[in-house]
PDB file of N, CA and C in Angstrom:
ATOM      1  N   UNK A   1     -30.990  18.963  -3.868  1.00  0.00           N
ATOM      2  CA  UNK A   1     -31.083  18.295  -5.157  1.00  0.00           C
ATOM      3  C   UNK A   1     -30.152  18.964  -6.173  1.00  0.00           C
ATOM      4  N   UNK A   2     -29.997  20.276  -5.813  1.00  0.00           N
ATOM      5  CA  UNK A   2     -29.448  20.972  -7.084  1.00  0.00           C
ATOM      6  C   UNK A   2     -27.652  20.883  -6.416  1.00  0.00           C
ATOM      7  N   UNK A   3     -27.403  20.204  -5.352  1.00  0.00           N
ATOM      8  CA  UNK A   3     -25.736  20.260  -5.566  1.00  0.00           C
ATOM      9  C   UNK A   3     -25.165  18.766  -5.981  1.00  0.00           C
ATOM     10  N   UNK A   4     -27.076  18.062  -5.953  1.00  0.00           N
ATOM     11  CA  UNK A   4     -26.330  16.638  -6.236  1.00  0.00           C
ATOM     12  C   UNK A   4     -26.128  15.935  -7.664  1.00  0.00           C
ATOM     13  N   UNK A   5     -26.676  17.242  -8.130  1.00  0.00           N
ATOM     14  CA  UNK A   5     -26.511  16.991 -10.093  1.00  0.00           C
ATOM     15  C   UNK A   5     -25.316  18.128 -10.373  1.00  0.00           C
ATOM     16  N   UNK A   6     -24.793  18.534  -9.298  1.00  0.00           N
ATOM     17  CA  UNK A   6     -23.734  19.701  -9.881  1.00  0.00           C
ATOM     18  C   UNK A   6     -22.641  18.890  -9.489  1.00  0.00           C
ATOM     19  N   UNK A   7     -22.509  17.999  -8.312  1.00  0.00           N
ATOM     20  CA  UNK A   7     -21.644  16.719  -8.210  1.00  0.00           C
ATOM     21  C   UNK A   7     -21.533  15.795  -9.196  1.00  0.00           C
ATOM     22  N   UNK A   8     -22.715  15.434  -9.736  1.00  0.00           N
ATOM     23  CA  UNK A   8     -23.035  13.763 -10.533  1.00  0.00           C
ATOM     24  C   UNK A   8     -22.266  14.699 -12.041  1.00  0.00           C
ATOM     25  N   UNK A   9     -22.304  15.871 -12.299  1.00  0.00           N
ATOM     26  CA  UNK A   9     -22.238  16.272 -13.462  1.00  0.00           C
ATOM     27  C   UNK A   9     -20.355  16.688 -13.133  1.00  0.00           C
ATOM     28  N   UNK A  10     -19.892  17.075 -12.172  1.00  0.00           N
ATOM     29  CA  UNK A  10     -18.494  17.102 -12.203  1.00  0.00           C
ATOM     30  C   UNK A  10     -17.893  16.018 -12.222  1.00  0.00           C
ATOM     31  N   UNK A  11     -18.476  14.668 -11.763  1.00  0.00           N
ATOM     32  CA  UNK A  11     -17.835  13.494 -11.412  1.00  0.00           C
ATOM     33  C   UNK A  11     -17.972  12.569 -13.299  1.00  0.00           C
ATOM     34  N   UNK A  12     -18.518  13.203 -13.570  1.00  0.00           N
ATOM     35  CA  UNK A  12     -19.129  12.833 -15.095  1.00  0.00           C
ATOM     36  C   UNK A  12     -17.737  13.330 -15.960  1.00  0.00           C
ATOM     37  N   UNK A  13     -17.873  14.690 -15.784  1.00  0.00           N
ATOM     38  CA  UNK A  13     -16.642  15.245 -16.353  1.00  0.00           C
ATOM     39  C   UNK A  13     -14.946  15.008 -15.993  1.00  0.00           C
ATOM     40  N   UNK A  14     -15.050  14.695 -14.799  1.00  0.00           N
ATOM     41  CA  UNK A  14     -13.794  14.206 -14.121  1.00  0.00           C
ATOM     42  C   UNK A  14     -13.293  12.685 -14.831  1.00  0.00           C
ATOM     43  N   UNK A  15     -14.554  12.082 -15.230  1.00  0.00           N
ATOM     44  CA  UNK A  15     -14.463  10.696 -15.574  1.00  0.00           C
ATOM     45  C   UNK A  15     -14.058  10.618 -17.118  1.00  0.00           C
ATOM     46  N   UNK A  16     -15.059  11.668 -17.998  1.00  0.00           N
ATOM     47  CA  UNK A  16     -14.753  11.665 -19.270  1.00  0.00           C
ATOM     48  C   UNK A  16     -13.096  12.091 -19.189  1.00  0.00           C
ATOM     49  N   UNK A  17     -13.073  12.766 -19.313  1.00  0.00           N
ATOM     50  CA  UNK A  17     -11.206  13.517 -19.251  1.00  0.00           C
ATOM     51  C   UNK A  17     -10.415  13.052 -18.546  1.00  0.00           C
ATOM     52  N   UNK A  18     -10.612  12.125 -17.636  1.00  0.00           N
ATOM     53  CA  UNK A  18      -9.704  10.825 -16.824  1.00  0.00           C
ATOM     54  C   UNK A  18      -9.474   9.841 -17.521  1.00  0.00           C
ATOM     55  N   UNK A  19     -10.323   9.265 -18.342  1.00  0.00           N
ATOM     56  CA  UNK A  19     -10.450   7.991 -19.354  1.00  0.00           C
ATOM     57  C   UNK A  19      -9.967   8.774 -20.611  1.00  0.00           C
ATOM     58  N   UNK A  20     -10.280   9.917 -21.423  1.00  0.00           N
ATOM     59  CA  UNK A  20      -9.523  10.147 -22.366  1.00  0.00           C
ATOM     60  C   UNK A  20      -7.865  10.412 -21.886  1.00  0.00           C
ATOM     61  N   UNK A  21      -7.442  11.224 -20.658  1.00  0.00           N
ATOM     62  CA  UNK A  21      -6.024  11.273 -20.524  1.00  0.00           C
ATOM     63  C   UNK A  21      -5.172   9.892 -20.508  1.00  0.00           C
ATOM     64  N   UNK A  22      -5.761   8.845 -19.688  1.00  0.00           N
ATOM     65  CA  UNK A  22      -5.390   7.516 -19.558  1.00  0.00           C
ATOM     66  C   UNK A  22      -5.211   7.127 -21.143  1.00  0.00           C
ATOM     67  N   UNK A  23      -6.338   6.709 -21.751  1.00  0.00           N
ATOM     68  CA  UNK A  23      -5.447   6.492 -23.062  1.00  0.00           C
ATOM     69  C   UNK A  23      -4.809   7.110 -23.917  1.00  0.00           C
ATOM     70  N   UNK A  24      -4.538   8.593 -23.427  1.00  0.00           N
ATOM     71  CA  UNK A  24      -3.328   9.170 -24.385  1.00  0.00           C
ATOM     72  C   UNK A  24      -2.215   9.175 -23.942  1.00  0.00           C
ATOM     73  N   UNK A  25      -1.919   8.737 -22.961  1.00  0.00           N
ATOM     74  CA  UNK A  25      -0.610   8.422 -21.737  1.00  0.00           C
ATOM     75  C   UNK A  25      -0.415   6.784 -22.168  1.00  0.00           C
ATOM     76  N   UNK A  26      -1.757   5.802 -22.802  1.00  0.00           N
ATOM     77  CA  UNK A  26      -1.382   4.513 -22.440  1.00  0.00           C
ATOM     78  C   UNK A  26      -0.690   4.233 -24.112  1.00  0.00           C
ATOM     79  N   UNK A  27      -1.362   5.449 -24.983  1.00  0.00           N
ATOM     80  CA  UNK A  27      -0.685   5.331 -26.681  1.00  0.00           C
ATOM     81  C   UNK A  27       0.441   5.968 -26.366  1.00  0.00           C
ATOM     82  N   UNK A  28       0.972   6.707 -26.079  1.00  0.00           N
ATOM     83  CA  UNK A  28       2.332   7.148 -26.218  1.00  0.00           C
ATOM     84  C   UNK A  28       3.298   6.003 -25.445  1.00  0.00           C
ATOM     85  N   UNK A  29       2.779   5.327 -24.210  1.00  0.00           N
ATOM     86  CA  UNK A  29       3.962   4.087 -23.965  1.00  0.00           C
ATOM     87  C   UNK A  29       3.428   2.713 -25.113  1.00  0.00           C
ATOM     88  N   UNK A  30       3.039   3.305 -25.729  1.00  0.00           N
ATOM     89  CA  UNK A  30       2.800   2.516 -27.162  1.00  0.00           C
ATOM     90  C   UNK A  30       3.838   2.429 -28.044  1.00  0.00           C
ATOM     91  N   UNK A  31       3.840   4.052 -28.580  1.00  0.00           N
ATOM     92  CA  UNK A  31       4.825   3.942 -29.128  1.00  0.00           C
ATOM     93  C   UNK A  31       6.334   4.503 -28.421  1.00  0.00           C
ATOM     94  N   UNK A  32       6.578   4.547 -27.186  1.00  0.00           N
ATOM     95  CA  UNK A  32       7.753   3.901 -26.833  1.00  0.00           C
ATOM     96  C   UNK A  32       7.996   2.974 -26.764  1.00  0.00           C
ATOM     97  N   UNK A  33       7.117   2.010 -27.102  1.00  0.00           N
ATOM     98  CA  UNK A  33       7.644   0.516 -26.852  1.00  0.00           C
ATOM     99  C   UNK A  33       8.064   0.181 -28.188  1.00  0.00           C
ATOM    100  N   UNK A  34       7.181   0.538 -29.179  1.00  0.00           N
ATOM    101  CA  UNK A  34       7.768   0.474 -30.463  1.00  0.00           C
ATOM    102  C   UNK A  34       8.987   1.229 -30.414  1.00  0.00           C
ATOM    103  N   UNK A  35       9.457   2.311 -30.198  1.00  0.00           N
ATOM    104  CA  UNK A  35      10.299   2.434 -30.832  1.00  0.00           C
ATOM    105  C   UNK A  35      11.806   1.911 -29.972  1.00  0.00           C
ATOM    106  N   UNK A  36      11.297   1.317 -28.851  1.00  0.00           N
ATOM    107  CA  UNK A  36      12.548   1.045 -27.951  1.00  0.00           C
ATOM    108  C   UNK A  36      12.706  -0.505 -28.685  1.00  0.00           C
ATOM    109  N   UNK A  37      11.487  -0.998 -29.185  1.00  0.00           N
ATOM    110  CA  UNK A  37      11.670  -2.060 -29.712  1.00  0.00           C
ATOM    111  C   UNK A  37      12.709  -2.376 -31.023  1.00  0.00           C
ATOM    112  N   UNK A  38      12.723  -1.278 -31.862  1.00  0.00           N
ATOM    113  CA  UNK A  38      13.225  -1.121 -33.213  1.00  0.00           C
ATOM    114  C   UNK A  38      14.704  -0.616 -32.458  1.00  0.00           C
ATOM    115  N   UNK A  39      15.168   0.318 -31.534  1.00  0.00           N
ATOM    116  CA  UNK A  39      16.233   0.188 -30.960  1.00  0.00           C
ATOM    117  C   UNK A  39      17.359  -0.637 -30.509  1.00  0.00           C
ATOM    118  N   UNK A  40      15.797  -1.624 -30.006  1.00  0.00           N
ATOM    119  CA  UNK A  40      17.124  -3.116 -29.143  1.00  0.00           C
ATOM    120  C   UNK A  40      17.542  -4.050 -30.477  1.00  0.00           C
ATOM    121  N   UNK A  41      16.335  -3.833 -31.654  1.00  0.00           N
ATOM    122  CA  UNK A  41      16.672  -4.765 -32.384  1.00  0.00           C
ATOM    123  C   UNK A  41      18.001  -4.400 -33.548  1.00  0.00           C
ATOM    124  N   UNK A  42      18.325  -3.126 -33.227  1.00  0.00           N
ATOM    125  CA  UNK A  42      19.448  -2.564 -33.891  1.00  0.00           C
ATOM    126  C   UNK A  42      20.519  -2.564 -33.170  1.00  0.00           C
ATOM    127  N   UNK A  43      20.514  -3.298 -31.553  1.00  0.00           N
ATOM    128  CA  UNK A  43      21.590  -3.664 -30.739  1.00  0.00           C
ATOM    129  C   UNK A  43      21.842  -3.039 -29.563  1.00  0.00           C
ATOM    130  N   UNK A  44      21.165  -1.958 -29.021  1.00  0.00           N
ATOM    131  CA  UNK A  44      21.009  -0.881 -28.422  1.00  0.00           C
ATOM    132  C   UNK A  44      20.671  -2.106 -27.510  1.00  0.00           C
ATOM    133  N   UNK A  45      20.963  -2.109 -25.872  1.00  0.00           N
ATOM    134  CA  UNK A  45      20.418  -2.464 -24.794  1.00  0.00           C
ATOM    135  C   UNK A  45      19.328  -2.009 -24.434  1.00  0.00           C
ATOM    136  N   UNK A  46      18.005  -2.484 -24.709  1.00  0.00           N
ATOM    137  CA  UNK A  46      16.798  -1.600 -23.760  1.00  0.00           C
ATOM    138  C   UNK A  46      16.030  -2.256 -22.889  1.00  0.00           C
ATOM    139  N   UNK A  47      16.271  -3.711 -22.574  1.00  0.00           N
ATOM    140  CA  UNK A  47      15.634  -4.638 -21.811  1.00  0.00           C
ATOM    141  C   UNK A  47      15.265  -3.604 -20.645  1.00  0.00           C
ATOM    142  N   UNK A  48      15.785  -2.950 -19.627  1.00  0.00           N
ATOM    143  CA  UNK A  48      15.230  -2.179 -18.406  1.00  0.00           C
ATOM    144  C   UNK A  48      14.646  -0.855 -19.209  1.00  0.00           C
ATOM    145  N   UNK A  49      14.728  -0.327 -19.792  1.00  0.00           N
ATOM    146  CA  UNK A  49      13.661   0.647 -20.544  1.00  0.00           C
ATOM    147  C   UNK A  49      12.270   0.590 -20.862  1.00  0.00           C
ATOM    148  N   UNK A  50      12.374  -0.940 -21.671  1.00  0.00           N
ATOM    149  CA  UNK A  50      11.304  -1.583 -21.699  1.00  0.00           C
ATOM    150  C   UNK A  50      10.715  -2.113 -20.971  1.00  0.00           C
ATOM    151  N   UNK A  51      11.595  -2.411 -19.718  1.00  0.00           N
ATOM    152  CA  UNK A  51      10.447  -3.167 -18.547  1.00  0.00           C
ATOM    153  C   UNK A  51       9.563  -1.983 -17.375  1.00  0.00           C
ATOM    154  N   UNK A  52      10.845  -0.731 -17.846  1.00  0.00           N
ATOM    155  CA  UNK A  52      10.039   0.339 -17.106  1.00  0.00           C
ATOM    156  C   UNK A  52       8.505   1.053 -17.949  1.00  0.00           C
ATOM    157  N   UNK A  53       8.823   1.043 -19.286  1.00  0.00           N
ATOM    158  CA  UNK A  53       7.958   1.420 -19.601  1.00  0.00           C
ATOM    159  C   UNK A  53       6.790   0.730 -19.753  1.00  0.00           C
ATOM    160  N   UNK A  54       6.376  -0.637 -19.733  1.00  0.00           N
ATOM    161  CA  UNK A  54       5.984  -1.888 -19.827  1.00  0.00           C
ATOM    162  C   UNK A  54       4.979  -1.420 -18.072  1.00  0.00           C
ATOM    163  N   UNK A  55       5.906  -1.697 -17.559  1.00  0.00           N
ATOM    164  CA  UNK A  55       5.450  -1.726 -16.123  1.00  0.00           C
ATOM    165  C   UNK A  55       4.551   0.367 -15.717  1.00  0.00           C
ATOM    166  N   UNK A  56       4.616   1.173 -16.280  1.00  0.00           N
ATOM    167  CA  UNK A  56       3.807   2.012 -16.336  1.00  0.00           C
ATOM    168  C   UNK A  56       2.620   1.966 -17.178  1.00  0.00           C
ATOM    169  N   UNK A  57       2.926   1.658 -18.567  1.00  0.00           N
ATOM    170  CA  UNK A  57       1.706   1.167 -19.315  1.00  0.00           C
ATOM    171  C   UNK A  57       0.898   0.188 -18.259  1.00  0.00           C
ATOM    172  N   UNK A  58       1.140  -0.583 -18.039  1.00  0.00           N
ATOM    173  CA  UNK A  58      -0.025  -1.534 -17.032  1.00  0.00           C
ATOM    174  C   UNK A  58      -0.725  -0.697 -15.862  1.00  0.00           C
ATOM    175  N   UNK A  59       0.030  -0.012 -15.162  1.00  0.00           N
ATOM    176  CA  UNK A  59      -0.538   0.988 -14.463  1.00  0.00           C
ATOM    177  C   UNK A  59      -1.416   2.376 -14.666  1.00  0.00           C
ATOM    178  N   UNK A  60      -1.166   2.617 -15.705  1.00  0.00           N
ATOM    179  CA  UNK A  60      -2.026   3.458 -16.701  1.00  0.00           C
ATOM    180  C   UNK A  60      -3.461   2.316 -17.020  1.00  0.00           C
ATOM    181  N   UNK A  61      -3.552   0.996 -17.217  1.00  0.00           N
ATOM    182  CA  UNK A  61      -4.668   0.531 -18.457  1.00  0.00           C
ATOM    183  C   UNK A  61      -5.372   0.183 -16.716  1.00  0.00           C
ATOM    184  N   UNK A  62      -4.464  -0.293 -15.840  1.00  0.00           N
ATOM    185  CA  UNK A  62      -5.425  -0.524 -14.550  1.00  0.00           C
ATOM    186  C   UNK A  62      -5.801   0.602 -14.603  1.00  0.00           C
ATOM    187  N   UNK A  63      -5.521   1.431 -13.998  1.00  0.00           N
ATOM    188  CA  UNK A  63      -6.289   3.003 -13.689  1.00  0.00           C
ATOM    189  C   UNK A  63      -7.175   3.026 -14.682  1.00  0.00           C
ATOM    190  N   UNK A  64      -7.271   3.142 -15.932  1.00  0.00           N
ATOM    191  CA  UNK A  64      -8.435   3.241 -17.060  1.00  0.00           C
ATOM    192  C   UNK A  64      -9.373   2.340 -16.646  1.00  0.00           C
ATOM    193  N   UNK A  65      -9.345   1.183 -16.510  1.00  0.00           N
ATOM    194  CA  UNK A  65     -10.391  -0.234 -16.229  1.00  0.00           C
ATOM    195  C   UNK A  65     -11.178   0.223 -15.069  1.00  0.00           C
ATOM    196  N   UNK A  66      -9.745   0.734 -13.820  1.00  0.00           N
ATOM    197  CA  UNK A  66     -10.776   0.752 -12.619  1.00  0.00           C
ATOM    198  C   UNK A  66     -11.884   2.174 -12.795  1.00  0.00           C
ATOM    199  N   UNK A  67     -11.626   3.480 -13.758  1.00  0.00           N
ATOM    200  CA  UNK A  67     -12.408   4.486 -14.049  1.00  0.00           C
ATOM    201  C   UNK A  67     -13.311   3.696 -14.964  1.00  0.00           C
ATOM    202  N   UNK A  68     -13.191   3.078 -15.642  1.00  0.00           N
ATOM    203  CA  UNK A  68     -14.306   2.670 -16.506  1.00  0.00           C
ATOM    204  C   UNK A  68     -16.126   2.425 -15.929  1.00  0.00           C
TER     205      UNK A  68
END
């Protein structure tokens, strides 16, 4: 009994600090998108910048959903 609350209580903690890292990884391709955004619109090419970063953000918010 006592290794299965020392499990339930690491898997607890693994989860809290998995879901907070996920959304501080999913705000910062936040604001890369902003600012790649304010880039292209000053003429700068960033269409593949943005689709890379675009395409990690989604993989970051899945991973958050499926920890949720």
């Amino acid at each position: 009994m006592k290794l299965l609350r020392e499990r339930l209580r690491q898997a607890e903690i693994k989860e809290k600090y998995g879901v907070k890292s996920l959304e501080t990884l999913i705000r910062k391709y936040d604001l890369k998108l902003i600012e790649y955004e304010e880039r292209r619109k000053k003429g700068v090419k960033m269409d593949i910048a943005i689709q890379v970063v675009e395409g990690g953000k989604k993989e970051y918010e899945k991973a958050l959903e499926e920890l949720k």
